[in-house]
PDB file of N, CA and C in Angstrom:
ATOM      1  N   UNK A   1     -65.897  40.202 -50.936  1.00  0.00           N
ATOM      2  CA  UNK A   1     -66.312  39.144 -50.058  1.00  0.00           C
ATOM      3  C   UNK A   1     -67.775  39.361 -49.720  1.00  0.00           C
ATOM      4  N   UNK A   2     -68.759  38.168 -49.916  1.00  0.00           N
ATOM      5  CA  UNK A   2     -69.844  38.270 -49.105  1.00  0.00           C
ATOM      6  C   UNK A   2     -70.218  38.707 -47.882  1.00  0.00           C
ATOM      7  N   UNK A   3     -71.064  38.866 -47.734  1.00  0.00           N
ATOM      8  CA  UNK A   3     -71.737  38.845 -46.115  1.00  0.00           C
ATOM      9  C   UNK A   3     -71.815  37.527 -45.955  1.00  0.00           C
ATOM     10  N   UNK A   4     -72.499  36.640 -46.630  1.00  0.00           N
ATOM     11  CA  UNK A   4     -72.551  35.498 -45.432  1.00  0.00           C
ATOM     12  C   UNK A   4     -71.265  34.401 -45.408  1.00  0.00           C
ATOM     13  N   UNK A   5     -70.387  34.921 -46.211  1.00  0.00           N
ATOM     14  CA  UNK A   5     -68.473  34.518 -45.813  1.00  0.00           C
ATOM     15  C   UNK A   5     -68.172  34.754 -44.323  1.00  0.00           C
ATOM     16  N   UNK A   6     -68.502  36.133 -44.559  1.00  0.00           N
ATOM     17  CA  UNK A   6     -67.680  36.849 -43.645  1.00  0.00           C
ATOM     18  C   UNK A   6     -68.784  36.125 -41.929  1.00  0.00           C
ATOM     19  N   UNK A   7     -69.716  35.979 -42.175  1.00  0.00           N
ATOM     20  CA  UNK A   7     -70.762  35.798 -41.159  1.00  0.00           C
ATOM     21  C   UNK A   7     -70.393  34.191 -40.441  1.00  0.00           C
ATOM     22  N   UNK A   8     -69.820  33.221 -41.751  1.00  0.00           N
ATOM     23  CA  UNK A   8     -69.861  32.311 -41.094  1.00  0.00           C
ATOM     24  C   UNK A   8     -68.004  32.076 -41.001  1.00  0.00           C
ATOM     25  N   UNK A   9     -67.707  33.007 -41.296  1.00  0.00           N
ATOM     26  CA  UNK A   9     -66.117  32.628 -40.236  1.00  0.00           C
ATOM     27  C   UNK A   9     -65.890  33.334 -38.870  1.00  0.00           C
ATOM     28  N   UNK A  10     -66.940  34.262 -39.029  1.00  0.00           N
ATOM     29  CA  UNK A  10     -66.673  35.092 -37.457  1.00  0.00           C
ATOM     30  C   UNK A  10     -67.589  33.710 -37.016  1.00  0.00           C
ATOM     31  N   UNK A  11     -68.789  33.145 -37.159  1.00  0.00           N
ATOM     32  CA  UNK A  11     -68.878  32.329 -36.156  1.00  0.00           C
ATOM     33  C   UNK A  11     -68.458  31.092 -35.658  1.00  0.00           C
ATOM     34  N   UNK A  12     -67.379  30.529 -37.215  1.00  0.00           N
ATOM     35  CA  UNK A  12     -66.604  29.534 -36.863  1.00  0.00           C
ATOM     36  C   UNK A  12     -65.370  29.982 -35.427  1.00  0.00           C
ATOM     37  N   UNK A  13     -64.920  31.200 -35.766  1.00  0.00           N
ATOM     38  CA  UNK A  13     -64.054  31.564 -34.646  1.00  0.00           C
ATOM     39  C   UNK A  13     -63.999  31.802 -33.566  1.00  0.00           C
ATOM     40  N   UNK A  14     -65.769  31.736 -33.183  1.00  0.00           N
ATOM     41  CA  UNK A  14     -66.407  31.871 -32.202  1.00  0.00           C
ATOM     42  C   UNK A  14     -66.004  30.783 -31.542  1.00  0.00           C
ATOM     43  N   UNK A  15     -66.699  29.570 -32.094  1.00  0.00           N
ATOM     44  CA  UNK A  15     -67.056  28.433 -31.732  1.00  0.00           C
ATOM     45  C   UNK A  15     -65.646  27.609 -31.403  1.00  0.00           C
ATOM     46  N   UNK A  16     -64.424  28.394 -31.691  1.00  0.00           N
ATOM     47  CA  UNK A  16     -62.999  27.718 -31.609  1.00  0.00           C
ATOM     48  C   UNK A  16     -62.400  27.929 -30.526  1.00  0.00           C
ATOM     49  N   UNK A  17     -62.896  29.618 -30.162  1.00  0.00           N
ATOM     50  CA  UNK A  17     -62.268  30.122 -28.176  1.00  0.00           C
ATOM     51  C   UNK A  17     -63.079  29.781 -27.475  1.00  0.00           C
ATOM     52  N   UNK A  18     -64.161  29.289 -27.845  1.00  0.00           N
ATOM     53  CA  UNK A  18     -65.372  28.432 -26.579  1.00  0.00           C
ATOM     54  C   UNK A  18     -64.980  27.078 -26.181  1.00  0.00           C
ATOM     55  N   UNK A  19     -64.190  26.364 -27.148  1.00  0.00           N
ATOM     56  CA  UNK A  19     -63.721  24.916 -26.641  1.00  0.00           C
ATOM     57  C   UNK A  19     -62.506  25.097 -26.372  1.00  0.00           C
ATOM     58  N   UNK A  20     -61.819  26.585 -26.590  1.00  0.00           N
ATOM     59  CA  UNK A  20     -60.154  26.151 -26.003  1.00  0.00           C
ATOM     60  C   UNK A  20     -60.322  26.576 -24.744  1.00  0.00           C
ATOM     61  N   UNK A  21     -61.327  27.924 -24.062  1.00  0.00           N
ATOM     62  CA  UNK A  21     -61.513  27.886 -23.150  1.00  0.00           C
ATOM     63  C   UNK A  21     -62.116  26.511 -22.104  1.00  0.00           C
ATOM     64  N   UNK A  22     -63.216  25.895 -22.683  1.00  0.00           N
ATOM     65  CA  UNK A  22     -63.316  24.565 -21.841  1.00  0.00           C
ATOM     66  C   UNK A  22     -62.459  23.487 -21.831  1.00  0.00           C
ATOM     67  N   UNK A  23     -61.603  22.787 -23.006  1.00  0.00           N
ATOM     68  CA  UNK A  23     -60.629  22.937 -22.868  1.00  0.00           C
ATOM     69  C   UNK A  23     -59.208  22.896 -21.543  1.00  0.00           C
ATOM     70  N   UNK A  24     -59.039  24.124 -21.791  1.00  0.00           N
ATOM     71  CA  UNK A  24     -58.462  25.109 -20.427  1.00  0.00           C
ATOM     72  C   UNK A  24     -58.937  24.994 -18.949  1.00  0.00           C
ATOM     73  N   UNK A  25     -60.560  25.107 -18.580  1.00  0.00           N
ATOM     74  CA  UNK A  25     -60.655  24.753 -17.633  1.00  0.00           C
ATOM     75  C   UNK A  25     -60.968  23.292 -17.228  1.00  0.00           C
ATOM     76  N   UNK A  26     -61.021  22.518 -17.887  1.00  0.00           N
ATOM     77  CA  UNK A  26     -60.811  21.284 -17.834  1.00  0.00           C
ATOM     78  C   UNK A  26     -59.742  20.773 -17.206  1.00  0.00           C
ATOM     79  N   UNK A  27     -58.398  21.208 -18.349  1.00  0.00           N
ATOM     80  CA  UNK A  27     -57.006  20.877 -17.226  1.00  0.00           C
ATOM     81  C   UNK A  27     -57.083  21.653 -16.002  1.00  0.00           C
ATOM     82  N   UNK A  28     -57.689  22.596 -15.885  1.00  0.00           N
ATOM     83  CA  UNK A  28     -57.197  23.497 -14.312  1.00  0.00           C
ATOM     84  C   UNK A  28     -57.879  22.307 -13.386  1.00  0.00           C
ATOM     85  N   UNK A  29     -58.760  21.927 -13.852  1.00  0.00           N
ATOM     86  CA  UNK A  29     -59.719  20.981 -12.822  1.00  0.00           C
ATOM     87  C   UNK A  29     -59.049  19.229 -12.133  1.00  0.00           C
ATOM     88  N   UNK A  30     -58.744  19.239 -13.894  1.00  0.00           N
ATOM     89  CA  UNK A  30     -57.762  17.549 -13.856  1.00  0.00           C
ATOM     90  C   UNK A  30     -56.782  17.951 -12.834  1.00  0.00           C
ATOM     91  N   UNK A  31     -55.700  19.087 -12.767  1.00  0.00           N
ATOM     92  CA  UNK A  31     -54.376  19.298 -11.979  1.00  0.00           C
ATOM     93  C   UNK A  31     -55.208  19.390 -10.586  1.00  0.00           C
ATOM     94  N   UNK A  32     -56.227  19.937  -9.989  1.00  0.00           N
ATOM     95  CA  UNK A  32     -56.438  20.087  -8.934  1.00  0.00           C
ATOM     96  C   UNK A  32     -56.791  18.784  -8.351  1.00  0.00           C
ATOM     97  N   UNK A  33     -57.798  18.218  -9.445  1.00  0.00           N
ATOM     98  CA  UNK A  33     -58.133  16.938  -8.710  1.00  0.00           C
ATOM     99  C   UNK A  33     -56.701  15.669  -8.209  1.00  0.00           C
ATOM    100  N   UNK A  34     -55.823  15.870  -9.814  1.00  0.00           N
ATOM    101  CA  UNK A  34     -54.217  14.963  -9.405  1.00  0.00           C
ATOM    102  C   UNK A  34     -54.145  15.403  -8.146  1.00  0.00           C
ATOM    103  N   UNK A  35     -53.251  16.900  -7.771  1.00  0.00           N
ATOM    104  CA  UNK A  35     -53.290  17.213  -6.958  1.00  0.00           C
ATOM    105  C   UNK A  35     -53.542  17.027  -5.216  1.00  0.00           C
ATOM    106  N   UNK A  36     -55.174  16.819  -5.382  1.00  0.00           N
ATOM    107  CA  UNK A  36     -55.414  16.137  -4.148  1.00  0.00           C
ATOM    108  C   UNK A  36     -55.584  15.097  -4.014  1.00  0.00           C
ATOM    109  N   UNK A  37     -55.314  14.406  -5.091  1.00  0.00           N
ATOM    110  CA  UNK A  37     -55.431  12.308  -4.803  1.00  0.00           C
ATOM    111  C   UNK A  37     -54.014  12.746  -4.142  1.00  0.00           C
ATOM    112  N   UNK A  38     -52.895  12.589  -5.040  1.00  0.00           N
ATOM    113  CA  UNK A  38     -51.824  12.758  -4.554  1.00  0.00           C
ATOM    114  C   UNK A  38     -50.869  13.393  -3.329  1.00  0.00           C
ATOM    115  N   UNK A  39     -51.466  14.722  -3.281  1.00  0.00           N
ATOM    116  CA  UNK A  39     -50.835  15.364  -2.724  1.00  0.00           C
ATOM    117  C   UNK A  39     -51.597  15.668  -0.940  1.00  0.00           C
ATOM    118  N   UNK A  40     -52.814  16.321  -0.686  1.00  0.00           N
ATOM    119  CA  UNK A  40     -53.581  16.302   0.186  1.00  0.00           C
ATOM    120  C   UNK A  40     -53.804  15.256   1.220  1.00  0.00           C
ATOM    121  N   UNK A  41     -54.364  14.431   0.180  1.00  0.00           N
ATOM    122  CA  UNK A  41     -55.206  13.490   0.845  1.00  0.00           C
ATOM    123  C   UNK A  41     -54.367  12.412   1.587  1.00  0.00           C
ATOM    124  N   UNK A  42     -52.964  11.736   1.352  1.00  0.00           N
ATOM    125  CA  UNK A  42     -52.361  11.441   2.150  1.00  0.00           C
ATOM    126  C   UNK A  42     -51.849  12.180   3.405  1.00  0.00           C
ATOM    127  N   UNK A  43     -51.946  13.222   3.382  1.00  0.00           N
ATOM    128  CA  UNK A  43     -51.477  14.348   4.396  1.00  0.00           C
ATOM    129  C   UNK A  43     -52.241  14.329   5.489  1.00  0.00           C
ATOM    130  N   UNK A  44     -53.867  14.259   4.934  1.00  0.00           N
ATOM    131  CA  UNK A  44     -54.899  14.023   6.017  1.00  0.00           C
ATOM    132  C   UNK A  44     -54.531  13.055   6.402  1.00  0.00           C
ATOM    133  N   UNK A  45     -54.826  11.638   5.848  1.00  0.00           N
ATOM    134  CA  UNK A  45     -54.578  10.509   6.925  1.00  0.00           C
ATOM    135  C   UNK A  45     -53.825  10.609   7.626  1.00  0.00           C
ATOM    136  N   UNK A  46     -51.919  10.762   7.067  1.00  0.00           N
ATOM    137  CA  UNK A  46     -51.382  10.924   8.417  1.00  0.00           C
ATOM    138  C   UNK A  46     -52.004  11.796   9.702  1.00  0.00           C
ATOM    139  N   UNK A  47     -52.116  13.179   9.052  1.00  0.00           N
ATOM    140  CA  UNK A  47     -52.508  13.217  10.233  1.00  0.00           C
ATOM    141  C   UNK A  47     -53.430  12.882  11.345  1.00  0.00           C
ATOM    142  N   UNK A  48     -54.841  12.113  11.171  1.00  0.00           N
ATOM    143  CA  UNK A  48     -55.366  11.216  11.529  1.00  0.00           C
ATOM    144  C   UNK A  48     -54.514  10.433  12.383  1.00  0.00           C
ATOM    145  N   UNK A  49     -53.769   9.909  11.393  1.00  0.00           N
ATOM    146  CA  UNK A  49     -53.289   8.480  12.550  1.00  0.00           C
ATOM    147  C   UNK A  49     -52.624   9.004  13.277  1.00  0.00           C
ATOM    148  N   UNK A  50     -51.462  10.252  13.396  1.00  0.00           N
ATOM    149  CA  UNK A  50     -50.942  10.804  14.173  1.00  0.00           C
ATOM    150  C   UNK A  50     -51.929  10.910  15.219  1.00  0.00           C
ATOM    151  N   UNK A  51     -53.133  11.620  15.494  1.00  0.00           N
ATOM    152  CA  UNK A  51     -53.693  12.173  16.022  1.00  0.00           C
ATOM    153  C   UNK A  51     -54.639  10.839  16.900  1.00  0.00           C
ATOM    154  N   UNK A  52     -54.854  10.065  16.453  1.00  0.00           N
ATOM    155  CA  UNK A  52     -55.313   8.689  17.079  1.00  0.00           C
ATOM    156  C   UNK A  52     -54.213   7.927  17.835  1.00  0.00           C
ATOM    157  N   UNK A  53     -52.718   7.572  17.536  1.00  0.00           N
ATOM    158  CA  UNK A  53     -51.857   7.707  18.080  1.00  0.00           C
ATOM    159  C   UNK A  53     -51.989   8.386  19.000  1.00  0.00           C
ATOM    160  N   UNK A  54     -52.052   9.867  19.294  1.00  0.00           N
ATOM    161  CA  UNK A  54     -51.595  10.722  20.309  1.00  0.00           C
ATOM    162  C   UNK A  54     -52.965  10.292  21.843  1.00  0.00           C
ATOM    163  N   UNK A  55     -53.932  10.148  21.025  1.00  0.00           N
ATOM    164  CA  UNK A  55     -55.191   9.602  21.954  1.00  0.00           C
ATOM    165  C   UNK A  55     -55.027   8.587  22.661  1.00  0.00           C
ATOM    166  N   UNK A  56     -54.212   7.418  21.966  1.00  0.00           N
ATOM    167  CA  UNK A  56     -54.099   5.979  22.742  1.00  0.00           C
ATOM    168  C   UNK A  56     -53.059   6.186  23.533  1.00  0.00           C
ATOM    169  N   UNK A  57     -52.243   6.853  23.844  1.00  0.00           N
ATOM    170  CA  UNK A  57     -50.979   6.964  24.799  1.00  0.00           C
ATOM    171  C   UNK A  57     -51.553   6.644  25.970  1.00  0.00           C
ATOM    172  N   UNK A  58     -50.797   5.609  26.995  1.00  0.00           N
ATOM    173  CA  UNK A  58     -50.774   4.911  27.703  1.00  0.00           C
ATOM    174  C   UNK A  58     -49.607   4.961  28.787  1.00  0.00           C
ATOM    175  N   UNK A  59     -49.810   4.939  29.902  1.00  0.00           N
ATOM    176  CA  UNK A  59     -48.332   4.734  30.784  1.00  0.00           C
ATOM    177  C   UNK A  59     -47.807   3.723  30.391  1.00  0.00           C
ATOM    178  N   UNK A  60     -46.363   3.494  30.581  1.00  0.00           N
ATOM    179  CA  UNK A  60     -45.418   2.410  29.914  1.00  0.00           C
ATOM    180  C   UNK A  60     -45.178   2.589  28.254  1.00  0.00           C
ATOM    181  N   UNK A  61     -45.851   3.231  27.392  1.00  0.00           N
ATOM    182  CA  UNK A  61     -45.492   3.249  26.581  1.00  0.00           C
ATOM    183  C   UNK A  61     -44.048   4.017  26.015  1.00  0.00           C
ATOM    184  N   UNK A  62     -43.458   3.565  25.206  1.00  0.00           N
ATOM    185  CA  UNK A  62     -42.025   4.124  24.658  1.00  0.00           C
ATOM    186  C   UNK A  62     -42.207   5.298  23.752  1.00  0.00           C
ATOM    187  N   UNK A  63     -41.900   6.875  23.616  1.00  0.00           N
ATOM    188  CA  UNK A  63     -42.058   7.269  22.403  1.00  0.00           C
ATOM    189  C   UNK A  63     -40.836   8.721  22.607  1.00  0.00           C
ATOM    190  N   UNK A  64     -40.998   8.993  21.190  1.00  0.00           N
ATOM    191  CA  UNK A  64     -40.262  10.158  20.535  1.00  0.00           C
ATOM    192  C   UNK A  64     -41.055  11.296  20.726  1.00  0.00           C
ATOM    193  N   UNK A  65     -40.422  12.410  20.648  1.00  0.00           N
ATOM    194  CA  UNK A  65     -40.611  14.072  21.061  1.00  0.00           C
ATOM    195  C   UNK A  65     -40.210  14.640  19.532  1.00  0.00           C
ATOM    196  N   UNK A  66     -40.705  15.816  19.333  1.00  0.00           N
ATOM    197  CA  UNK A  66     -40.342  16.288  17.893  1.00  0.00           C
ATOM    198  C   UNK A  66     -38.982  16.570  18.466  1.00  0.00           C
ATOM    199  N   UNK A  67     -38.347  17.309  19.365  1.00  0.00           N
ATOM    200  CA  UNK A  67     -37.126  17.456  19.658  1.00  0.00           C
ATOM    201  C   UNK A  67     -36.275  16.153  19.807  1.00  0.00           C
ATOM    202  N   UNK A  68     -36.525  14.903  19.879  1.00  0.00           N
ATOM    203  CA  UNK A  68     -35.705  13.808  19.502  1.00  0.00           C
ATOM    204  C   UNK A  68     -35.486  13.233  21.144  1.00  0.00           C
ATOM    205  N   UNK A  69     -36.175  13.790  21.647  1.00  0.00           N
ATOM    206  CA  UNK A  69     -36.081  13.016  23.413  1.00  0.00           C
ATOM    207  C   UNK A  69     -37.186  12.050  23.463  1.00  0.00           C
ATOM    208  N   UNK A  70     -36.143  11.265  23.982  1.00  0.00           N
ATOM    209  CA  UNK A  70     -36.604   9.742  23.844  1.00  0.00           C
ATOM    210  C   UNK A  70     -37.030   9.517  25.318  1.00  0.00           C
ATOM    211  N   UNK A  71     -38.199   8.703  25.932  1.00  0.00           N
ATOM    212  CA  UNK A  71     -39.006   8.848  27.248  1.00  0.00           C
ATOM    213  C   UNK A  71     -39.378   7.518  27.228  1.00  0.00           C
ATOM    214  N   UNK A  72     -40.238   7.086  28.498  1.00  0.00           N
ATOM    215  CA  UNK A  72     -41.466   6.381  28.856  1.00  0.00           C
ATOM    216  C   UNK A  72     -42.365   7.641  29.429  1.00  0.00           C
ATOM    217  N   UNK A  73     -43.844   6.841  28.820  1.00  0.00           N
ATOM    218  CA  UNK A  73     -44.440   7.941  29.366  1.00  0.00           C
ATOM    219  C   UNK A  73     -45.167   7.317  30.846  1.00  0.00           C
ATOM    220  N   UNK A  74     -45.131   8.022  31.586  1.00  0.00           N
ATOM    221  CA  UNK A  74     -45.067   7.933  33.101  1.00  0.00           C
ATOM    222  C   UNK A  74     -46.717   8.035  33.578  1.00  0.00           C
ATOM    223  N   UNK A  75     -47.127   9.433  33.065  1.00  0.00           N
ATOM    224  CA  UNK A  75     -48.797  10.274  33.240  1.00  0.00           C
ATOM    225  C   UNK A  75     -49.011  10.288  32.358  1.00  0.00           C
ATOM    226  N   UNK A  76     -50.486  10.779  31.565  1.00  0.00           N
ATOM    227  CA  UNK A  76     -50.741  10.754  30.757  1.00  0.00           C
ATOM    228  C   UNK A  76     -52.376  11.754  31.294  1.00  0.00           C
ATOM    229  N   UNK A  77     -52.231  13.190  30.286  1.00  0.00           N
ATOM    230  CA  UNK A  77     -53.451  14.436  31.264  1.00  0.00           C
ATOM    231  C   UNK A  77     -54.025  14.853  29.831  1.00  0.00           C
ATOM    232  N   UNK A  78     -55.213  15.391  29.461  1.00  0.00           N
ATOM    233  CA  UNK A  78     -55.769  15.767  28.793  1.00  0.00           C
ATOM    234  C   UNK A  78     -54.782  16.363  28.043  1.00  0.00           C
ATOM    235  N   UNK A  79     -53.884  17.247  27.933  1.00  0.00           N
ATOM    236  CA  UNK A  79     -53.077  18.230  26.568  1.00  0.00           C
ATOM    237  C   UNK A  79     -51.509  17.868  26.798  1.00  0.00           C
ATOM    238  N   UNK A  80     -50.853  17.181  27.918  1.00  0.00           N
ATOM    239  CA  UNK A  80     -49.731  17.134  28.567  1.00  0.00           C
ATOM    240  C   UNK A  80     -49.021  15.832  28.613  1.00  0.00           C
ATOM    241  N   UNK A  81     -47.903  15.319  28.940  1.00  0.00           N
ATOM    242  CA  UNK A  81     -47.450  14.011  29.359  1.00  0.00           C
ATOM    243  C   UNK A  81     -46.384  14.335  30.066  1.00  0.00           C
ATOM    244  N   UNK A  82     -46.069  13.232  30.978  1.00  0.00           N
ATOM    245  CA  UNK A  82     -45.185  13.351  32.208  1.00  0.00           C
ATOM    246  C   UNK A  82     -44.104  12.483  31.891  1.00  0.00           C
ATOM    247  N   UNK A  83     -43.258  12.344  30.929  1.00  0.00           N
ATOM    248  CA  UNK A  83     -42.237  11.206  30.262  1.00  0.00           C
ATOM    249  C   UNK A  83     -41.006  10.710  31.297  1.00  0.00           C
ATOM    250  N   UNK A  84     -40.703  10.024  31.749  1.00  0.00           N
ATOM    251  CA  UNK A  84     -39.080   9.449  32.149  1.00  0.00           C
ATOM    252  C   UNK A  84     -38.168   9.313  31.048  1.00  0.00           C
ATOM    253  N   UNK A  85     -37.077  10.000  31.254  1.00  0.00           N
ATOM    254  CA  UNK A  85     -36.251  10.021  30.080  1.00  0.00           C
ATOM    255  C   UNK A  85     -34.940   9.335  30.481  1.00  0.00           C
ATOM    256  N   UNK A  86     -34.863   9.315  31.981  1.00  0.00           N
ATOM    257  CA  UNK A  86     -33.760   9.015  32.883  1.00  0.00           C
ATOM    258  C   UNK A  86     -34.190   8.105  34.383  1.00  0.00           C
ATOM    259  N   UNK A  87     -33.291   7.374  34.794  1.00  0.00           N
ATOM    260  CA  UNK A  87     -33.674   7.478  36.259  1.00  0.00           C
ATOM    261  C   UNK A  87     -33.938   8.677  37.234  1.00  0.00           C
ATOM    262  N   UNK A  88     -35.593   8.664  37.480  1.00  0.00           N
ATOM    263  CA  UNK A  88     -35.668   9.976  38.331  1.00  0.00           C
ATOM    264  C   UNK A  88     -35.583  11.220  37.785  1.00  0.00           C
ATOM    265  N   UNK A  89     -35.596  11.020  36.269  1.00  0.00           N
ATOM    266  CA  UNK A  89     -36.025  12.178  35.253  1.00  0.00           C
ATOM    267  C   UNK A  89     -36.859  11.927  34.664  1.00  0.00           C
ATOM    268  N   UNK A  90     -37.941  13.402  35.004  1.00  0.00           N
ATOM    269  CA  UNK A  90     -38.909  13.551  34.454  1.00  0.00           C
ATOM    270  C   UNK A  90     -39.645  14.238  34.007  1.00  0.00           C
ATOM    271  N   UNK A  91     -40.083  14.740  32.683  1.00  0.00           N
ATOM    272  CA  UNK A  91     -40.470  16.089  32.203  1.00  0.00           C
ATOM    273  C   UNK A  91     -41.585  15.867  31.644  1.00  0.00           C
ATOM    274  N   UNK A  92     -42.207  17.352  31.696  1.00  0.00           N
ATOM    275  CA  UNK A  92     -43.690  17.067  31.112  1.00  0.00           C
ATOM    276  C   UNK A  92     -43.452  17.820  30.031  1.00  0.00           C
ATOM    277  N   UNK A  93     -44.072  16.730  28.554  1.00  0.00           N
ATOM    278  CA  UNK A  93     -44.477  17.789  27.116  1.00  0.00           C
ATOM    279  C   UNK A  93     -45.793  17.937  26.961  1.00  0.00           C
ATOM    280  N   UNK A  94     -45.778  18.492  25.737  1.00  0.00           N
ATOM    281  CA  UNK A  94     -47.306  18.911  25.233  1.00  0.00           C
ATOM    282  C   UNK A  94     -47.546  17.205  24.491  1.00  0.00           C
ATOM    283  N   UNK A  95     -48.577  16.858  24.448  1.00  0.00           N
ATOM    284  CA  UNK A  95     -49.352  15.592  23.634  1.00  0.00           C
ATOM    285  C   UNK A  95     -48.770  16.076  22.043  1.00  0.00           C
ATOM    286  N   UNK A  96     -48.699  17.362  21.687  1.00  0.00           N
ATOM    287  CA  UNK A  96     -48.568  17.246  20.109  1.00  0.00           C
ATOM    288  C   UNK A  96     -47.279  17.295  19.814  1.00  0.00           C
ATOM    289  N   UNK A  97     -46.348  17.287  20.959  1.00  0.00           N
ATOM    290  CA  UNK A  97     -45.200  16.805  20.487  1.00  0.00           C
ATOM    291  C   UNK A  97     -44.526  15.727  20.170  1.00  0.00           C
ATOM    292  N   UNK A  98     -45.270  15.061  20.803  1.00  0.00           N
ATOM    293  CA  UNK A  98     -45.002  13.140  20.748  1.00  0.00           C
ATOM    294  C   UNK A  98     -45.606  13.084  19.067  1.00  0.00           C
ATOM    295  N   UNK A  99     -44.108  12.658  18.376  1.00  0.00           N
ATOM    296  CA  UNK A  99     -44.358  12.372  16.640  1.00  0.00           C
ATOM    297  C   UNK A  99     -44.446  10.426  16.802  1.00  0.00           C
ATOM    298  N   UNK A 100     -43.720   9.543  17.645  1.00  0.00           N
ATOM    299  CA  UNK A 100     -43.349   8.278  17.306  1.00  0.00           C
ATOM    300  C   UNK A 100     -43.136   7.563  18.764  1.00  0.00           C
ATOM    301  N   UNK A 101     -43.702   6.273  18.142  1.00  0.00           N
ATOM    302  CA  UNK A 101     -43.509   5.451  19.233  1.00  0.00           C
ATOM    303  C   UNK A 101     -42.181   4.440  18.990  1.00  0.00           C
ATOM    304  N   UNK A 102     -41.228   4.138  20.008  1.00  0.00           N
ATOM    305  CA  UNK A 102     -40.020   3.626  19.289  1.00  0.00           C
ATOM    306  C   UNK A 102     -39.897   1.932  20.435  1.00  0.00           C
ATOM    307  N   UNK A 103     -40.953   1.637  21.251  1.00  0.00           N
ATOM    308  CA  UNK A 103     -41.045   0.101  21.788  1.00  0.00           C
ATOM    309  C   UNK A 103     -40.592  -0.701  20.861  1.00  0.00           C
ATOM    310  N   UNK A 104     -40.827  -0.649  19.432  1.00  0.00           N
ATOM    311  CA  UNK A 104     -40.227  -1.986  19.252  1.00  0.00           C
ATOM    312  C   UNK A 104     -38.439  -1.750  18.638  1.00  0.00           C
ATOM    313  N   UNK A 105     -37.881  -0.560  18.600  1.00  0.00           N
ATOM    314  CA  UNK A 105     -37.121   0.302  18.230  1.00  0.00           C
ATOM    315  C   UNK A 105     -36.118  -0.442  19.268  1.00  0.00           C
ATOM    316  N   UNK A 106     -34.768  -0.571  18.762  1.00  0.00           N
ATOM    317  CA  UNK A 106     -33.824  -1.204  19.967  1.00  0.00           C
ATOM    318  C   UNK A 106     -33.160   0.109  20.358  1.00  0.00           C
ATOM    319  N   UNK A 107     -32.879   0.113  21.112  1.00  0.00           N
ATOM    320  CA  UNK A 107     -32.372   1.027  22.326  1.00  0.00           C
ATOM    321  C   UNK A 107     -30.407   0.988  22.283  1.00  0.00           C
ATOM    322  N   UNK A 108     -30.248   2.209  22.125  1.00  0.00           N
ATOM    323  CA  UNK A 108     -28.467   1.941  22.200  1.00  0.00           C
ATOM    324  C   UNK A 108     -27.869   1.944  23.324  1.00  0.00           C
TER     325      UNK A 108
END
C-alpha cells in the first residue's frame, strides 16, 4: 500500500467522526430546545397566571385551598388571607395556598 492511500483514508475517517459528532450535538440541542417549547415554558405561564391570580384577590371573592377548603375570602394582608368557610368560621391561609377560584363553580 502507498503512503498517499493510506494518508487519504486516515483523513477521510477523520472527516466522518467530525460530522457524526456535530451531528450528535445537534440532536442534544433539537431535544432541549423540543423540550422547552413543550415542556417548560407552559409551566412558566401557569405559573404567572397563578401568581397574578394570587395578587388580584379581593374580599368577596370565592376560592379553593391546595387542601380542598372551600372559603370566601373575608381579609386580604400582604402573605396571608382571612377566608369564611362557615358561618362565623374563619381561618387564615398563606396567599400560596389559594390554587382556584370556584365563583362561577355551583356550590353543593
Amino acid at each position: 500500500m502507498k503512503f498517499s492511500t493510506l494518508f487519504l483514508q486516515t483523513a477521510a475517517g477523520g472527516n466522518a467522526q467530525a460530522g457524526g459528532s456535530m451531528g450528535f450535538l445537534l440532536m442534544i440541542i433539537l431535544i432541549f430546545v423540543v423540550m422547552w417549547l413543550f415542556m417548560i415554558r407552559p409551566q412558566q405561564k401557569k405559573q404567572k397566571e397563578v401568581e397574578k391570580f394570587r395578587q388580584g384577590l379581593k374580599k368577596g371573592d370565592k376560592v379553593v385551598t391546595i387542601g380542598g377548603i372551600y372559603g370566601t375570602v373575608v381579609e386580604v394582608k400582604e402573605k396571608t388571607l382571612l377566608l369564611e368557610v362557615d358561618q362565623n368560621v374563619k381561618i387564615k391561609v398563606d396567599k400560596s395556598s389559594v390554587v382556584n377560584d370556584f365563583s362561577d363553580a355551583q356550590q353543593a
